[in-house]
Structures are given as C-alpha cells and as structure tokens.
N, C-alpha and C. Protein backbone atom coordinates (compact mmCIF):
# COMPACT_ATOMS: atom_id res chain seq x y z
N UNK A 1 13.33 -34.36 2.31
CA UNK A 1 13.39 -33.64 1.06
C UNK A 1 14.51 -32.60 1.13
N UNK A 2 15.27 -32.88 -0.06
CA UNK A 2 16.40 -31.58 -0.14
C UNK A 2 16.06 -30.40 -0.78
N UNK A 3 16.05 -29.11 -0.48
CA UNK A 3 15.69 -28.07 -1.63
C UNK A 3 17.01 -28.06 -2.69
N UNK A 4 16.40 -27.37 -3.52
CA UNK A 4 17.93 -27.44 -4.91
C UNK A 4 18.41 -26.12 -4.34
N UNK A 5 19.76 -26.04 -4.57
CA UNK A 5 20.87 -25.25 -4.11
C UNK A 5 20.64 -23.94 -4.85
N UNK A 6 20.05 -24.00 -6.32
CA UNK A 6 19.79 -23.12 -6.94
C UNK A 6 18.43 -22.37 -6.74
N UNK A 7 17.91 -22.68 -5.78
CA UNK A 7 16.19 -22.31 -5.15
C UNK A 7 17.07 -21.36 -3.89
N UNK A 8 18.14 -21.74 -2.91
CA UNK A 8 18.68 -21.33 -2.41
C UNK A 8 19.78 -19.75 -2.61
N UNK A 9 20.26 -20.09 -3.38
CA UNK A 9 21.30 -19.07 -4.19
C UNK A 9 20.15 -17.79 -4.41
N UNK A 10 19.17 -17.98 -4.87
CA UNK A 10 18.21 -16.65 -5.20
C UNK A 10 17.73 -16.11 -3.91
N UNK A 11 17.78 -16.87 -2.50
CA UNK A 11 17.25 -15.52 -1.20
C UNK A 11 18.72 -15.01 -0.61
N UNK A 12 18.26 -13.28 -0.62
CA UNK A 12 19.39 -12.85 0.06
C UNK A 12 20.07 -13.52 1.51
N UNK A 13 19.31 -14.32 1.97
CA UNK A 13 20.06 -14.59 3.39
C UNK A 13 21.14 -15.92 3.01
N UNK A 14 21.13 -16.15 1.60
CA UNK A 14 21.89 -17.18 1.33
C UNK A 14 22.81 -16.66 -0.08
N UNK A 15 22.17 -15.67 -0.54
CA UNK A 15 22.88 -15.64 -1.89
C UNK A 15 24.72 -15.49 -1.68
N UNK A 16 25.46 -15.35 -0.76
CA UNK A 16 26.80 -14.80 -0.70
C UNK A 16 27.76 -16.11 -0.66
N UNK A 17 26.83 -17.10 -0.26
CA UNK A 17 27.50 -18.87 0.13
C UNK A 17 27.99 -19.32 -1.32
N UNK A 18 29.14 -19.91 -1.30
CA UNK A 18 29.68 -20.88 -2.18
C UNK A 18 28.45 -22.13 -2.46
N UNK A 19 29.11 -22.56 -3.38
CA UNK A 19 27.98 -24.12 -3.46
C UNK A 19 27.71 -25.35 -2.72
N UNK A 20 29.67 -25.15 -1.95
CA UNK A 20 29.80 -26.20 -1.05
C UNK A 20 28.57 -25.78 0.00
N UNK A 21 28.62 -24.64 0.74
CA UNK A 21 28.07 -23.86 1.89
C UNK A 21 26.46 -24.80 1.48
N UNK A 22 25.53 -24.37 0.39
CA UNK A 22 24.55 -23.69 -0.15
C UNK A 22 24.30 -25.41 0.02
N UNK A 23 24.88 -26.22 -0.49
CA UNK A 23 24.72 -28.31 -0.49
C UNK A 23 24.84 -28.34 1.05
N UNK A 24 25.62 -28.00 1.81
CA UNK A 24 25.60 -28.19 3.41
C UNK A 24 23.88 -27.27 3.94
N UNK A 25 23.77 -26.31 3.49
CA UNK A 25 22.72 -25.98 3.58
C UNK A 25 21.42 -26.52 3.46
N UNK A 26 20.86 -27.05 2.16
CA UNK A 26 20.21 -27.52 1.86
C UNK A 26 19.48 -28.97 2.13
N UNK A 27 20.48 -29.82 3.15
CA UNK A 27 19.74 -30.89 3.88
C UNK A 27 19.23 -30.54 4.88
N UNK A 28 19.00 -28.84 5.34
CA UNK A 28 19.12 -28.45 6.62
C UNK A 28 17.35 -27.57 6.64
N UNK A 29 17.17 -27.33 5.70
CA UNK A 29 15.94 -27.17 4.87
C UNK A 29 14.65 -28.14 4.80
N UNK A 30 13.61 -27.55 4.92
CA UNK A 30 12.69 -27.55 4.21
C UNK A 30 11.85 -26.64 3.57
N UNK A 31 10.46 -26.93 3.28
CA UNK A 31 9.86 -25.91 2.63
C UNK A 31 8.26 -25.87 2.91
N UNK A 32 7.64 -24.93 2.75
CA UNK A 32 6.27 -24.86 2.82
C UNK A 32 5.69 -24.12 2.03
N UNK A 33 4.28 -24.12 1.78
CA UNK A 33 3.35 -24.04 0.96
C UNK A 33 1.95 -23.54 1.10
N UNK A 34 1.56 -22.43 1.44
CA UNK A 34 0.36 -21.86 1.96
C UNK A 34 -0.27 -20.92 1.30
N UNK A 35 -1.98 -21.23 1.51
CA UNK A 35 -2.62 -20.27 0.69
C UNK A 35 -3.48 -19.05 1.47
N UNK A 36 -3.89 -18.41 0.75
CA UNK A 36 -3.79 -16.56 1.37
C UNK A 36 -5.32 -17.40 2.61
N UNK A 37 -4.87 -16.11 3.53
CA UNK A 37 -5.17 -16.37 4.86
C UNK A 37 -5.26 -17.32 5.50
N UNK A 38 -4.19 -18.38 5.10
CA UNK A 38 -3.81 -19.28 6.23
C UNK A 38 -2.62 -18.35 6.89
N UNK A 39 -2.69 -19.52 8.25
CA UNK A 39 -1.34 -18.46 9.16
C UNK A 39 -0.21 -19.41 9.33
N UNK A 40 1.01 -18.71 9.14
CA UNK A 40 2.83 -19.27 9.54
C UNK A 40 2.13 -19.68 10.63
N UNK A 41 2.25 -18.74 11.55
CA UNK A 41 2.56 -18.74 13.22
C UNK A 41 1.46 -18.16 14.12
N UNK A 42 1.45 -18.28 14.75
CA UNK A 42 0.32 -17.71 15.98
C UNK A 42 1.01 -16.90 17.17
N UNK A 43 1.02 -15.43 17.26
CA UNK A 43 1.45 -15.04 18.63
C UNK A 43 1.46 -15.69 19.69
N UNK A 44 2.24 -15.48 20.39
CA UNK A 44 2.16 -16.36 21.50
C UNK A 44 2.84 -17.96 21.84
N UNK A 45 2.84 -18.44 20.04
CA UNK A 45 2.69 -19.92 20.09
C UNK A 45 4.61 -20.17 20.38
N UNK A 46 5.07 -21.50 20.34
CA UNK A 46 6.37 -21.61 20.47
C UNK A 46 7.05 -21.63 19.60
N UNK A 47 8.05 -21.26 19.42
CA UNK A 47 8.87 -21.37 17.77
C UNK A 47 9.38 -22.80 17.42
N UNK A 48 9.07 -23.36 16.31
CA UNK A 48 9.75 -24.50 15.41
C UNK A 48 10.83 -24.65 15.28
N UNK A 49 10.45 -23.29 14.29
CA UNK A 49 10.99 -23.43 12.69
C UNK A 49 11.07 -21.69 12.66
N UNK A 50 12.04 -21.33 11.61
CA UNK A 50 11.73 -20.11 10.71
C UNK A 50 11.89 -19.50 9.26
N UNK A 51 11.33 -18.76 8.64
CA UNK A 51 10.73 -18.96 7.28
C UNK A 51 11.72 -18.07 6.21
N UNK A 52 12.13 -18.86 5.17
CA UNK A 52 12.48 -17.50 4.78
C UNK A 52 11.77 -17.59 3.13
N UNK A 53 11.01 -16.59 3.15
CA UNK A 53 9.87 -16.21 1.74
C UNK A 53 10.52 -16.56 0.74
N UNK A 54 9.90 -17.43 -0.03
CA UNK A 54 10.49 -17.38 -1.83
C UNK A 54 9.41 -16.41 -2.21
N UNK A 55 8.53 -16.40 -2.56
CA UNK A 55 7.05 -16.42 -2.98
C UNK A 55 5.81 -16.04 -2.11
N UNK A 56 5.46 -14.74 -2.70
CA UNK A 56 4.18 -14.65 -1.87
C UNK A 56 4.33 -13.62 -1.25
N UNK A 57 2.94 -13.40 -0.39
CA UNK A 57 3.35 -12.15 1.17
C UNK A 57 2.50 -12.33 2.19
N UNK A 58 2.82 -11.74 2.92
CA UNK A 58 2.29 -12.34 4.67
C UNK A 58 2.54 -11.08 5.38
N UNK A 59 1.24 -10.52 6.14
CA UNK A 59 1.27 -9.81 7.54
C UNK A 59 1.63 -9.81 8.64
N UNK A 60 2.26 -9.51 9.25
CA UNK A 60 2.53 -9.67 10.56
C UNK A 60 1.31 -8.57 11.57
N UNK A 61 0.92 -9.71 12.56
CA UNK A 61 -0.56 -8.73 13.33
C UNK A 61 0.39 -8.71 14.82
N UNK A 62 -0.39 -8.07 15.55
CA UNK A 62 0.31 -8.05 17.13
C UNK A 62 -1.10 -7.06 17.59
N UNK A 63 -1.74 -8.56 18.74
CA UNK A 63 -3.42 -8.06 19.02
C UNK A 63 -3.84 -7.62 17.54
N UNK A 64 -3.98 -8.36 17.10
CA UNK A 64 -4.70 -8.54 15.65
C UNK A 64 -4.72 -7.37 15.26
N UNK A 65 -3.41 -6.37 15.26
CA UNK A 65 -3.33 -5.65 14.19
C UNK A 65 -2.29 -5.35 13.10
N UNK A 66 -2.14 -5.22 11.91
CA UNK A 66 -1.22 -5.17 11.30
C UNK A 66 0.18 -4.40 11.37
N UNK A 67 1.19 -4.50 11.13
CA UNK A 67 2.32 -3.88 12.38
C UNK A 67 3.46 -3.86 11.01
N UNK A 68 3.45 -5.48 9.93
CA UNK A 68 4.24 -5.03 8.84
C UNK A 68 3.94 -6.11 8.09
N UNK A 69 4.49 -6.10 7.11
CA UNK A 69 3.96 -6.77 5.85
C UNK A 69 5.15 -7.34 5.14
N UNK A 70 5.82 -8.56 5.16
CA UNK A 70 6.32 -9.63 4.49
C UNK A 70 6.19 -9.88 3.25
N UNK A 71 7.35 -9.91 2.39
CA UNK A 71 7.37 -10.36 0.92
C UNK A 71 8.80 -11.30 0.65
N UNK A 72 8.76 -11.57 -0.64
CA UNK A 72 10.07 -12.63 -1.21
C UNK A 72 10.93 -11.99 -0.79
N UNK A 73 12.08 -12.89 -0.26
CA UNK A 73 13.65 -12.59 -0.27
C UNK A 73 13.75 -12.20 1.67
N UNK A 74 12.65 -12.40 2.24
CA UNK A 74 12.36 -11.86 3.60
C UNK A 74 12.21 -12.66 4.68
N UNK A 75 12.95 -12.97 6.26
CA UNK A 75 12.76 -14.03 6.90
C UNK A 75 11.88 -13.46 8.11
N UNK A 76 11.24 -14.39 8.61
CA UNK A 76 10.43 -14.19 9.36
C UNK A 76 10.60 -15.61 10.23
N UNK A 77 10.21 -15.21 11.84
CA UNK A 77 10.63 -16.11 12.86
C UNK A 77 11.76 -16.08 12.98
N UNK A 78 12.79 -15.60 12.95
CA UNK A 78 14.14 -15.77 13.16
C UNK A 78 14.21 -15.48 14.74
N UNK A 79 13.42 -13.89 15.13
CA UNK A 79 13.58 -13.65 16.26
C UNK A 79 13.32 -14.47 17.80
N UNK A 80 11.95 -15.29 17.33
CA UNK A 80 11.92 -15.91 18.42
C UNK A 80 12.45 -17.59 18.60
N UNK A 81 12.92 -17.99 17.66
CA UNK A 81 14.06 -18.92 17.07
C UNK A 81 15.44 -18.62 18.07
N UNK A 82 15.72 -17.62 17.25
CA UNK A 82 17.06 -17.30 18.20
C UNK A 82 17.34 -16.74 19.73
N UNK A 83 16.00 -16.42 19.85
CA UNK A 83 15.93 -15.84 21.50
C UNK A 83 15.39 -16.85 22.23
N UNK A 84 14.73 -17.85 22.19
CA UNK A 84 14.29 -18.95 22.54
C UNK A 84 12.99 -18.07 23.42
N UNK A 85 12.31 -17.65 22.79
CA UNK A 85 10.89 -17.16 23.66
C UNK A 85 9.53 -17.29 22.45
N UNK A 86 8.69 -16.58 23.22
CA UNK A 86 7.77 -17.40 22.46
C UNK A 86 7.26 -16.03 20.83
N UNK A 87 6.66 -16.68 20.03
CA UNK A 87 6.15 -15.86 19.02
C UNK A 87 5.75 -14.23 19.39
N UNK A 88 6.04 -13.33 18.79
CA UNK A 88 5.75 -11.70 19.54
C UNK A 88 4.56 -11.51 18.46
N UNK A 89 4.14 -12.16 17.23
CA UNK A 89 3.46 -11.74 16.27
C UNK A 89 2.47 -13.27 15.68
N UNK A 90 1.43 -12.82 14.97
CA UNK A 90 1.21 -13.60 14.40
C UNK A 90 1.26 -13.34 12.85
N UNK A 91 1.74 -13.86 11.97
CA UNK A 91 1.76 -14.11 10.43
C UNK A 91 0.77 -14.55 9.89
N UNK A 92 0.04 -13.93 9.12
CA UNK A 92 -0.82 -14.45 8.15
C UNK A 92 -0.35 -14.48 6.73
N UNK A 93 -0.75 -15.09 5.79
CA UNK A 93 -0.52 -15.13 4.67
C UNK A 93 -1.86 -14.31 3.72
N UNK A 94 -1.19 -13.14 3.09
CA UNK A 94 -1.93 -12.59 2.00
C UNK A 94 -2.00 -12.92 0.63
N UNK A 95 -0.85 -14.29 0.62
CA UNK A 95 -1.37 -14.00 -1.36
C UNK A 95 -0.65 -15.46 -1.29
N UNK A 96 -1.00 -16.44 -1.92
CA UNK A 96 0.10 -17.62 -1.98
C UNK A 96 1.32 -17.45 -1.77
N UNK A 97 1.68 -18.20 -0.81
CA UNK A 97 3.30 -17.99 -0.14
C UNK A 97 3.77 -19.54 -0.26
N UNK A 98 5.34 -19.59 -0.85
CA UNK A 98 5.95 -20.96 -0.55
C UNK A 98 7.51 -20.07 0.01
N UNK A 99 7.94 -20.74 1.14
CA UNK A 99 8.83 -20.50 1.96
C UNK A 99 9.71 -21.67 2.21
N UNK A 100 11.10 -21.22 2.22
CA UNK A 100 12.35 -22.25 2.75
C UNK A 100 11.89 -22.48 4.53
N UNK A 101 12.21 -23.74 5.14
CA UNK A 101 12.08 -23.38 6.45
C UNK A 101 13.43 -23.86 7.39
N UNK A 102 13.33 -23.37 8.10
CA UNK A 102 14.42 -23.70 9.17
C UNK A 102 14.39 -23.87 10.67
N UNK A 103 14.49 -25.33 11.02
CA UNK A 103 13.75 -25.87 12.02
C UNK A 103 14.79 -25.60 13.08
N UNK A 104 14.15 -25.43 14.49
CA UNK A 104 15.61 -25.10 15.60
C UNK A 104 16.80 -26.33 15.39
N UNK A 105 16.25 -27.59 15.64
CA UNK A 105 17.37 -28.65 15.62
C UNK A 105 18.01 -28.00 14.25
N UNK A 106 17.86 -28.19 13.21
CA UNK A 106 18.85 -27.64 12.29
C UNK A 106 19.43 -26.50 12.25
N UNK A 107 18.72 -25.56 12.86
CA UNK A 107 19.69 -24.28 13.11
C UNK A 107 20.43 -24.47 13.95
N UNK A 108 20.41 -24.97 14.92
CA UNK A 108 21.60 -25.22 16.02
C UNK A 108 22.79 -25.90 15.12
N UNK A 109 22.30 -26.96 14.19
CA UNK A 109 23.49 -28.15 13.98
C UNK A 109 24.03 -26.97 12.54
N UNK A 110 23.33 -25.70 11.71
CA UNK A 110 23.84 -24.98 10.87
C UNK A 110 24.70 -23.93 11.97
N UNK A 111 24.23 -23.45 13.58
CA UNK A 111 25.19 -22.75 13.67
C UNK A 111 26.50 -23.29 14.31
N UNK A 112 26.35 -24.37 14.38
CA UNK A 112 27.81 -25.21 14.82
C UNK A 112 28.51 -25.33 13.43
N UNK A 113 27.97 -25.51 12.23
CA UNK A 113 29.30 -26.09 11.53
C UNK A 113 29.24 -24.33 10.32
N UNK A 114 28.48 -23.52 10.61
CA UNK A 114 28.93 -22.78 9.81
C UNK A 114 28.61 -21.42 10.64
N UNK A 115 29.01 -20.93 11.23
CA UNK A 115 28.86 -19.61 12.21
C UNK A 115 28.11 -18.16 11.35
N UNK A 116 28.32 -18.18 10.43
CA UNK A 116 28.51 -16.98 9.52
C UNK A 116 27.22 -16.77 9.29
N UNK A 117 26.07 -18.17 9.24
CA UNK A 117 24.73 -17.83 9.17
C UNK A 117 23.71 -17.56 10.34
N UNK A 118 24.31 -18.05 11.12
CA UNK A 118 23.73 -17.50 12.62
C UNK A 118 23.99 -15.93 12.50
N UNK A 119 25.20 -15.49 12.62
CA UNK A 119 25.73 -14.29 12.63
C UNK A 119 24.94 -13.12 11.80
N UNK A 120 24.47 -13.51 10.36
CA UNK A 120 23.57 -12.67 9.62
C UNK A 120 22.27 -12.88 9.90
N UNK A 121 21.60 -13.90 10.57
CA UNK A 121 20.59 -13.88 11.53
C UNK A 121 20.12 -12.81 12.04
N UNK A 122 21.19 -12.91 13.06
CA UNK A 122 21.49 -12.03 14.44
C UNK A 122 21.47 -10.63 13.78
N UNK A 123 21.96 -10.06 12.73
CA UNK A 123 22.16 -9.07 12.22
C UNK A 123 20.77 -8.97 11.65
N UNK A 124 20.17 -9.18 10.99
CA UNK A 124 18.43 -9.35 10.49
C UNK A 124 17.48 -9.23 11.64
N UNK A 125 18.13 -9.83 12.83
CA UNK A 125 16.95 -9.99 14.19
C UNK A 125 17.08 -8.60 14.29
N UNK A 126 18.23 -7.57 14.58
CA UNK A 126 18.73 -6.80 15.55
C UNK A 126 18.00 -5.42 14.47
N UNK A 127 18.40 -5.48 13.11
CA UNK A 127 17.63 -4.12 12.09
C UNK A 127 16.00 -4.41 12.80
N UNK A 128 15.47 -5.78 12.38
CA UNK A 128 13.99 -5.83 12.78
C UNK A 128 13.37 -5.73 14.10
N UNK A 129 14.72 -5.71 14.73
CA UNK A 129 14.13 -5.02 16.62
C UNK A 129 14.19 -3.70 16.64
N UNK A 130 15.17 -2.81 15.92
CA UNK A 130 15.35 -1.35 15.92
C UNK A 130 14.07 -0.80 15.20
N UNK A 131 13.67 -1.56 13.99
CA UNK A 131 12.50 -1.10 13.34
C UNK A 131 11.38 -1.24 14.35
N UNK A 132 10.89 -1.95 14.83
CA UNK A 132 10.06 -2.18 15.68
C UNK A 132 10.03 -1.29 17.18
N UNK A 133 11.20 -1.07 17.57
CA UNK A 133 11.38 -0.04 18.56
C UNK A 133 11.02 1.62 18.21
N UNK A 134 11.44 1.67 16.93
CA UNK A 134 10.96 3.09 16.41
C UNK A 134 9.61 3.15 15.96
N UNK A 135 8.97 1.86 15.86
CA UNK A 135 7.44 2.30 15.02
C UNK A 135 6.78 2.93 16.13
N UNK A 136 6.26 4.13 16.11
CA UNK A 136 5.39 5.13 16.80
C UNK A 136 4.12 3.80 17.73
N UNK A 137 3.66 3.76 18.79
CA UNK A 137 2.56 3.50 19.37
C UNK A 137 1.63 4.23 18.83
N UNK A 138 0.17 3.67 18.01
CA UNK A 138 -1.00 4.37 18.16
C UNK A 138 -1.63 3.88 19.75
C-alpha cells in the first residue's frame, strides 16, 4: 500500500520535501490504525518500525509511568530505530490514533537515497534526548 503524497505533505517531518522527494517517500511507508488503549510499542521490546502521528494521541510510560504525551504532527520510535537498541518506553494510545510508519529496512534504503531525512531524524532524536535529560527525577 502507498500512502498519498498529500497525507504526507501535512506532517512536519515531511512537509519541506518537493513532490518528487514526498512519491520517493511514500512507497517507503505504511500506516496504522489503533484504538485508545491499545499499545504502539512495549518497553523493552525491539524496534520495527517508527511512527509518525497523523491523528490521535498516545502516552509514553517508562515503569508504567507517564513521562509524555504524543499528538498529530509527532514521531515516536525514531530513537530506538536509529540507535539500534531496544524500546526505552512504552506507548499507549489515548484516543484513536492512525499513524504513517517507517519500517528499519526502509529507513535504511530512505537514508541511502535521500540523507536529509535521516538527518532531521537525528535532529528530533537529539531535542527528545535533551528533553528527557532535563525532566526532573521524582
């Protein structure tokens, strides 16, 4: 299944791509579909894939507690995708969520032919590690 280019163009981690980019993109895609308190991911578990929100919102727990909270336009899994380790969080879904996804084999074969999206990745991983480094320990 291809997503439409124009489903694409509306999340920030894609909106800046030409059309050519956004059609190279889009065989590289899929999508998912979940209803409130089902879960993305499971701490601990191995990374796929990673998500990026059209629709919906989702928790992030760590030892089952809530740590931050996910909405549209927002990726999630990127980090342990790109670091090759395992899940640091688990995701739940709070409200009907449908999400673009992005599976490792295709991220590898998107960061070979187009660098620029790895790169804003990496830049998304690195704000959401600083945030996470500053959140206070209870």
């Amino acid at each position: 299944m291809t997503v439409d280019v124009d489903r694409l163009r509306r999340l920030p981690l894609f909106d800046e791509l030409d059309y050519k980019d956004l059609s190279t993109i889009a065989h590289h895609v899929g999508e998912v579909q979940l209803e409130e308190g089902q879960v993305l991911f499971q701490e601990g578990s191995i990374p796929y894939e990673m998500f990026v929100i059209e629709e919906g919102t989702a928790e992030a727990m760590v030892n089952d507690e809530v740590v931050g909270r996910i909405g549209p336009g927002e990726v999630v899994g990127e980090i342990a995708l790109l670091r090759f380790q395992r899940r640091m969080a688990t995701v739940r879904v709070t409200s009907p969520l449908r999400a673009v996804t992005v599976s490792a084999d295709d991220l590898q074969v998107l960061e070979g032919e187009m660098p620029e999206i790895a790169d804003h990745l990496r830049s998304v991983m690195s704000a959401r590690e600083r945030e996470n480094a500053e959140r206070p320990d209870d």
